[in-house]
PDB file of N, CA and C in Angstrom:
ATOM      1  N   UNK A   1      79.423 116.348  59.761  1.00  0.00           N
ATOM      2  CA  UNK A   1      79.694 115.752  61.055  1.00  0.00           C
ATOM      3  C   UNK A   1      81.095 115.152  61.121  1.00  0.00           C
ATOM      4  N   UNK A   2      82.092 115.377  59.935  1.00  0.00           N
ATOM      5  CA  UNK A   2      83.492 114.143  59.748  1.00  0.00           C
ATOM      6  C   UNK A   2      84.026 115.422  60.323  1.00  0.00           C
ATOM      7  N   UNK A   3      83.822 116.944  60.618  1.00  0.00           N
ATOM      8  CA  UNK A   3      84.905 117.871  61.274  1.00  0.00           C
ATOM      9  C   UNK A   3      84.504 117.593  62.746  1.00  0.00           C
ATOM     10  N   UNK A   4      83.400 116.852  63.211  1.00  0.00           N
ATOM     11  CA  UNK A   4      82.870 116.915  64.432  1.00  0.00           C
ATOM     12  C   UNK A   4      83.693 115.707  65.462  1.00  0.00           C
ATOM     13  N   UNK A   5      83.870 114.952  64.442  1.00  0.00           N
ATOM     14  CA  UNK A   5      84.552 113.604  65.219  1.00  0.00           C
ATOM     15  C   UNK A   5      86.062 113.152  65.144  1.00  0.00           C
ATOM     16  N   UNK A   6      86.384 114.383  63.791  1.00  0.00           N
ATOM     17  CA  UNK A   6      87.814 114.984  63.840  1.00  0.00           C
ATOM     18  C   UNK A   6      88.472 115.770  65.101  1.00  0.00           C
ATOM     19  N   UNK A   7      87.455 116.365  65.561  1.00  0.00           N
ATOM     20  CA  UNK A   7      88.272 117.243  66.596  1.00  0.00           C
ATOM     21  C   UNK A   7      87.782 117.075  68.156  1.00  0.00           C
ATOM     22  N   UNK A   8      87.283 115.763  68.191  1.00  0.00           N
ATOM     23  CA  UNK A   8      87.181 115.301  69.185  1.00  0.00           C
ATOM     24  C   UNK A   8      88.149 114.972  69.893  1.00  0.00           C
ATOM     25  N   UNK A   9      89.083 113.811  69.300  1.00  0.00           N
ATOM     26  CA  UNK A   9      90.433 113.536  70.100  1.00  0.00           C
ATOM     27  C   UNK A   9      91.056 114.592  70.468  1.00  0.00           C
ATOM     28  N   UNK A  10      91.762 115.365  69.869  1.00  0.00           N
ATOM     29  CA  UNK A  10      92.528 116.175  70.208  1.00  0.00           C
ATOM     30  C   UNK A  10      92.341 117.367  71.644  1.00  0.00           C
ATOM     31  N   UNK A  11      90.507 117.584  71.055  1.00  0.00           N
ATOM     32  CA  UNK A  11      89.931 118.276  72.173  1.00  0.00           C
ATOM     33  C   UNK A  11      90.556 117.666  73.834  1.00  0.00           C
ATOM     34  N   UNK A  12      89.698 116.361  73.456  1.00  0.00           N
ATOM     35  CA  UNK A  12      90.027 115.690  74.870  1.00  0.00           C
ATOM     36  C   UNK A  12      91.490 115.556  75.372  1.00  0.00           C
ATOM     37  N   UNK A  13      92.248 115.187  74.387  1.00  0.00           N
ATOM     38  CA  UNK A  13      93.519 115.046  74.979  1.00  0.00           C
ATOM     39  C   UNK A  13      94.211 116.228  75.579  1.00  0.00           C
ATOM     40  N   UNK A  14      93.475 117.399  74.841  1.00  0.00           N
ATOM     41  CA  UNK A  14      94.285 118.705  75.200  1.00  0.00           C
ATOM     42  C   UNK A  14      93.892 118.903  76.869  1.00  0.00           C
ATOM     43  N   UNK A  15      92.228 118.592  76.441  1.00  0.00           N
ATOM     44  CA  UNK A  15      91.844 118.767  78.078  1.00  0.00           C
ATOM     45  C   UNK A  15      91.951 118.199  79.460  1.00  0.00           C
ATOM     46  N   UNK A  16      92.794 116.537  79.243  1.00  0.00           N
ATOM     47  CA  UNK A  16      93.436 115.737  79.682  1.00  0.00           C
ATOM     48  C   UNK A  16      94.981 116.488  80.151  1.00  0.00           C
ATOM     49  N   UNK A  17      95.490 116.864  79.202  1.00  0.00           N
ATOM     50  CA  UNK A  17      96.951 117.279  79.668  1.00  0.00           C
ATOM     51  C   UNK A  17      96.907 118.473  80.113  1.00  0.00           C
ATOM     52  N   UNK A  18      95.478 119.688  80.121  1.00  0.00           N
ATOM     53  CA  UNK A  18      95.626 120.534  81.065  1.00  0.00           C
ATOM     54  C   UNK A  18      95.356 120.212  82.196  1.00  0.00           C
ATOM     55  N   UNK A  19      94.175 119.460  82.464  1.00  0.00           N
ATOM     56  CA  UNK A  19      94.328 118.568  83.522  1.00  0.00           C
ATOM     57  C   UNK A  19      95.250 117.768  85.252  1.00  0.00           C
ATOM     58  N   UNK A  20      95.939 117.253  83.920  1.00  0.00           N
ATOM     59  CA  UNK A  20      97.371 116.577  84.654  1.00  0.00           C
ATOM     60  C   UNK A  20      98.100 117.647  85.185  1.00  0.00           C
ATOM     61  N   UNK A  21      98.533 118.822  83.865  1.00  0.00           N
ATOM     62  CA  UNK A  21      99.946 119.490  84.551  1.00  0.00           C
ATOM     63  C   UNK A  21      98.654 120.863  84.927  1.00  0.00           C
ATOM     64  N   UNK A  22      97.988 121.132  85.660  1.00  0.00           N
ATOM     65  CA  UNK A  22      97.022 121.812  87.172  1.00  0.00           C
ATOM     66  C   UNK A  22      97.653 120.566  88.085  1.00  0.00           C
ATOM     67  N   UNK A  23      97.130 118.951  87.856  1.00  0.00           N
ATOM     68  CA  UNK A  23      97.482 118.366  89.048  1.00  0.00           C
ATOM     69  C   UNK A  23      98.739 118.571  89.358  1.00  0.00           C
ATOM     70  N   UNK A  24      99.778 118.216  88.546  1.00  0.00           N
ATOM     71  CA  UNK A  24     101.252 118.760  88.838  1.00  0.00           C
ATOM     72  C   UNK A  24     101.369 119.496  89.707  1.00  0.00           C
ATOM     73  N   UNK A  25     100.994 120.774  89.212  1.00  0.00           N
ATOM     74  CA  UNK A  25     101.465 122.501  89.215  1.00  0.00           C
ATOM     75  C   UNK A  25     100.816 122.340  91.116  1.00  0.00           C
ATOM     76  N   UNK A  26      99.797 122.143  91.342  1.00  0.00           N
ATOM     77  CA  UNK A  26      99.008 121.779  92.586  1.00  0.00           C
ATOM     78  C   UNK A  26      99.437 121.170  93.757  1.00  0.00           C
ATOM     79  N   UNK A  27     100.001 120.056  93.127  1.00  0.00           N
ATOM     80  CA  UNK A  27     100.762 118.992  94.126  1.00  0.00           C
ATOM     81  C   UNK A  27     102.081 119.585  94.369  1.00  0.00           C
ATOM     82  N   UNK A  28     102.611 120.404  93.624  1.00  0.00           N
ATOM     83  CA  UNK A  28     104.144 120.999  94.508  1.00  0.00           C
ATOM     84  C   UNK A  28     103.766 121.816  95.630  1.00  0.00           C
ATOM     85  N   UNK A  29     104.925 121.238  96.222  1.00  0.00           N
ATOM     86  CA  UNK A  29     104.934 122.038  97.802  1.00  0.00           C
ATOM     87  C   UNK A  29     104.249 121.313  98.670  1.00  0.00           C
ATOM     88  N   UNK A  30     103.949 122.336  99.403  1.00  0.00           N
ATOM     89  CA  UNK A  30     102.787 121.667 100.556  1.00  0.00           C
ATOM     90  C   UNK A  30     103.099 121.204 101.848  1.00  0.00           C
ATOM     91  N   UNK A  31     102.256 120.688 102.542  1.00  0.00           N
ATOM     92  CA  UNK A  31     102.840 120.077 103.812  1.00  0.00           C
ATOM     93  C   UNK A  31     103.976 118.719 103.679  1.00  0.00           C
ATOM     94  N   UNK A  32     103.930 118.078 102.779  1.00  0.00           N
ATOM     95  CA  UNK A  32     104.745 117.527 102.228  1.00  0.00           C
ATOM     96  C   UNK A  32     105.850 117.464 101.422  1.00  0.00           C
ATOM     97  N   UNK A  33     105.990 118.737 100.970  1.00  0.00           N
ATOM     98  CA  UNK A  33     107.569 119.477 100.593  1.00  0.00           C
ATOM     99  C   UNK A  33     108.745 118.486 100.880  1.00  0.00           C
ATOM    100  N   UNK A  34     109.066 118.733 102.161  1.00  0.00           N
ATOM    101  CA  UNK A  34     110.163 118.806 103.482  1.00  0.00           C
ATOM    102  C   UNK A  34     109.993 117.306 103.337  1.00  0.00           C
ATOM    103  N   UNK A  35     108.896 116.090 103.881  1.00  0.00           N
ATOM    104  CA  UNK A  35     109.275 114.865 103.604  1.00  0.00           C
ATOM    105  C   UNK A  35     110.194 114.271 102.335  1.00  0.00           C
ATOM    106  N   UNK A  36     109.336 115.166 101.105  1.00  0.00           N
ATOM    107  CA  UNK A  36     109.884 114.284 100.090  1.00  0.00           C
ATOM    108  C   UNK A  36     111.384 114.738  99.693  1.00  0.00           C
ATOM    109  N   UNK A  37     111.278 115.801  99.819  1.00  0.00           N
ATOM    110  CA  UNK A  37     112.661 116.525  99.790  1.00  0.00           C
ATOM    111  C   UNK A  37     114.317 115.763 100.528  1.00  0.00           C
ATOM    112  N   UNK A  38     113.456 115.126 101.647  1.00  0.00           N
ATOM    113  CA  UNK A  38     114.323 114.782 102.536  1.00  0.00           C
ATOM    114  C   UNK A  38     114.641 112.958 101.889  1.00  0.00           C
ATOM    115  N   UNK A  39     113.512 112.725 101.139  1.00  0.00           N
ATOM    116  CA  UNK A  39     113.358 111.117 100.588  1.00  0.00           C
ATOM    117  C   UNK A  39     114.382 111.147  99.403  1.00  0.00           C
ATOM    118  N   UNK A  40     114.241 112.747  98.857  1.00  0.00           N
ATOM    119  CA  UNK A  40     115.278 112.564  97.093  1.00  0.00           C
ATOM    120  C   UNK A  40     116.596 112.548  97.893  1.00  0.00           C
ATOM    121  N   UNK A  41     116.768 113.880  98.965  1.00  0.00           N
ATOM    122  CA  UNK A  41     118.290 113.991  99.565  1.00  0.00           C
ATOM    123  C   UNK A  41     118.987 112.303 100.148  1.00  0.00           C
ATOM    124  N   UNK A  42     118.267 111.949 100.864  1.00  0.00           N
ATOM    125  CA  UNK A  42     118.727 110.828 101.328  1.00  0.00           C
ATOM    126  C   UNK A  42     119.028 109.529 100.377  1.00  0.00           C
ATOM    127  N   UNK A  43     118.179 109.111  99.527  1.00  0.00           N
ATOM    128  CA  UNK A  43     118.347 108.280  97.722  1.00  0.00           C
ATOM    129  C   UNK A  43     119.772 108.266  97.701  1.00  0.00           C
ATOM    130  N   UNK A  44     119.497 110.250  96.906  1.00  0.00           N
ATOM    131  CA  UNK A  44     121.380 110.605  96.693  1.00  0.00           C
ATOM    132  C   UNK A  44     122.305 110.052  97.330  1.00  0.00           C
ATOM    133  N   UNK A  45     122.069 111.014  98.414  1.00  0.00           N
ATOM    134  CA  UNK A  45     123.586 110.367  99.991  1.00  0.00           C
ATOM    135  C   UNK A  45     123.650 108.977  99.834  1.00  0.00           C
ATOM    136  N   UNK A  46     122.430 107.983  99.591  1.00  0.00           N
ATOM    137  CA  UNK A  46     123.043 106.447  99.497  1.00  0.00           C
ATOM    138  C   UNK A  46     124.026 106.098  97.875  1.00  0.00           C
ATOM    139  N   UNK A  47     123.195 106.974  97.096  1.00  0.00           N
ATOM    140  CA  UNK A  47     124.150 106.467  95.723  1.00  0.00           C
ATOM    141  C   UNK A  47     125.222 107.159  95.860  1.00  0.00           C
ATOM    142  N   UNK A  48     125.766 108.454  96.247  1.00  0.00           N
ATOM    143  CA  UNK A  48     126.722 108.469  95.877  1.00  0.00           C
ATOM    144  C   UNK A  48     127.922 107.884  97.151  1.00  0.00           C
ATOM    145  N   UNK A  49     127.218 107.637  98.249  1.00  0.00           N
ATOM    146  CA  UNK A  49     128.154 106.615  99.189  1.00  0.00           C
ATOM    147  C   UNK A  49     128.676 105.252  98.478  1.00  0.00           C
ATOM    148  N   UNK A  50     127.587 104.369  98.211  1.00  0.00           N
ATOM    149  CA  UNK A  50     127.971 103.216  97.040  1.00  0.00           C
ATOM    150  C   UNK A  50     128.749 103.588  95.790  1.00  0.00           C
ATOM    151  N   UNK A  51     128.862 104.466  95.432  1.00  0.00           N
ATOM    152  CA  UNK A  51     129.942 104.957  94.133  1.00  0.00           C
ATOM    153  C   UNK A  51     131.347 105.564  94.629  1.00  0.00           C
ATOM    154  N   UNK A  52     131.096 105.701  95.666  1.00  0.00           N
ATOM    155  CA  UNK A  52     132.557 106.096  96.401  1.00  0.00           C
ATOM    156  C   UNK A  52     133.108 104.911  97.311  1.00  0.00           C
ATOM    157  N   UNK A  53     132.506 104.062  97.450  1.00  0.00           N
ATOM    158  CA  UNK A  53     133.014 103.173  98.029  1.00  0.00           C
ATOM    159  C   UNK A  53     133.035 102.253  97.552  1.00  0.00           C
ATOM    160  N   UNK A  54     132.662 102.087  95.874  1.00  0.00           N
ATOM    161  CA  UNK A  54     133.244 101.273  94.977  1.00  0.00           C
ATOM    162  C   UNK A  54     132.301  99.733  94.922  1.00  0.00           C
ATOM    163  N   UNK A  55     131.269  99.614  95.750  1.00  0.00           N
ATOM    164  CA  UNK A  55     130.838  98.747  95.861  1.00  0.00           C
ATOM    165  C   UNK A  55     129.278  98.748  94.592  1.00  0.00           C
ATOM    166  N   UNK A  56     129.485  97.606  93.576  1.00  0.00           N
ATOM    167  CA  UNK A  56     128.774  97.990  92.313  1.00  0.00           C
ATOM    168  C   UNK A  56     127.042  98.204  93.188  1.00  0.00           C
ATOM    169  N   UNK A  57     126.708  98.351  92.291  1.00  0.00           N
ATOM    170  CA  UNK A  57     125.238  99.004  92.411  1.00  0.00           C
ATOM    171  C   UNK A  57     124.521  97.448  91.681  1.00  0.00           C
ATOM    172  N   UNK A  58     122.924  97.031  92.191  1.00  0.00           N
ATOM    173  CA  UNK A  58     122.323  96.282  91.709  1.00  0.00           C
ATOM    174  C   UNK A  58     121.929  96.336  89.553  1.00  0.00           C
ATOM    175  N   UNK A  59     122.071  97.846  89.689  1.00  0.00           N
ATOM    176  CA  UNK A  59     121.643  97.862  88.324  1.00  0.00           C
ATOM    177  C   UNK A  59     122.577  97.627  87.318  1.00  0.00           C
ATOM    178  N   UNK A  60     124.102  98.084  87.779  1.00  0.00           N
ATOM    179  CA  UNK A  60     125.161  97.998  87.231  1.00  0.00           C
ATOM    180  C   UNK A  60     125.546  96.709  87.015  1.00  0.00           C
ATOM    181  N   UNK A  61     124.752  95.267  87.178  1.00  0.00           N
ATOM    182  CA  UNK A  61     125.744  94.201  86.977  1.00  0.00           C
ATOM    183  C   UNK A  61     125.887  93.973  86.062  1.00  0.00           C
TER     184      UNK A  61
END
């Protein structure tokens, strides 16, 4: 029974991280694409406006 409770963890974890990256693989795209897409583009456009205009960034102090 010590190979039985040996290969328990691993089992699960494997079946855990196929799991997750299906949820991943699943969650791209979608009707929600285009929002989030538009949430990373816009982030950018603010950092690199604040780096061009020289004004430090909160993280940078």
């Amino acid at each position: 029974m010590d190979y039985v409770s040996a290969l328990v963890p691993p089992v699960v974890m494997a079946a855990f991280f196929i799991g997750l990256v299906r949820t991943i693989i699943k969650s791209q795209g979608g009707p929600n694409k285009a929002k989030e897409d538009a949430a990373v583009d816009a982030a950018i456009a603010r950092a690199e406006a604040q780096q061009q205009s020289g004004t430090p960034d909160a993280h940078t102090v």
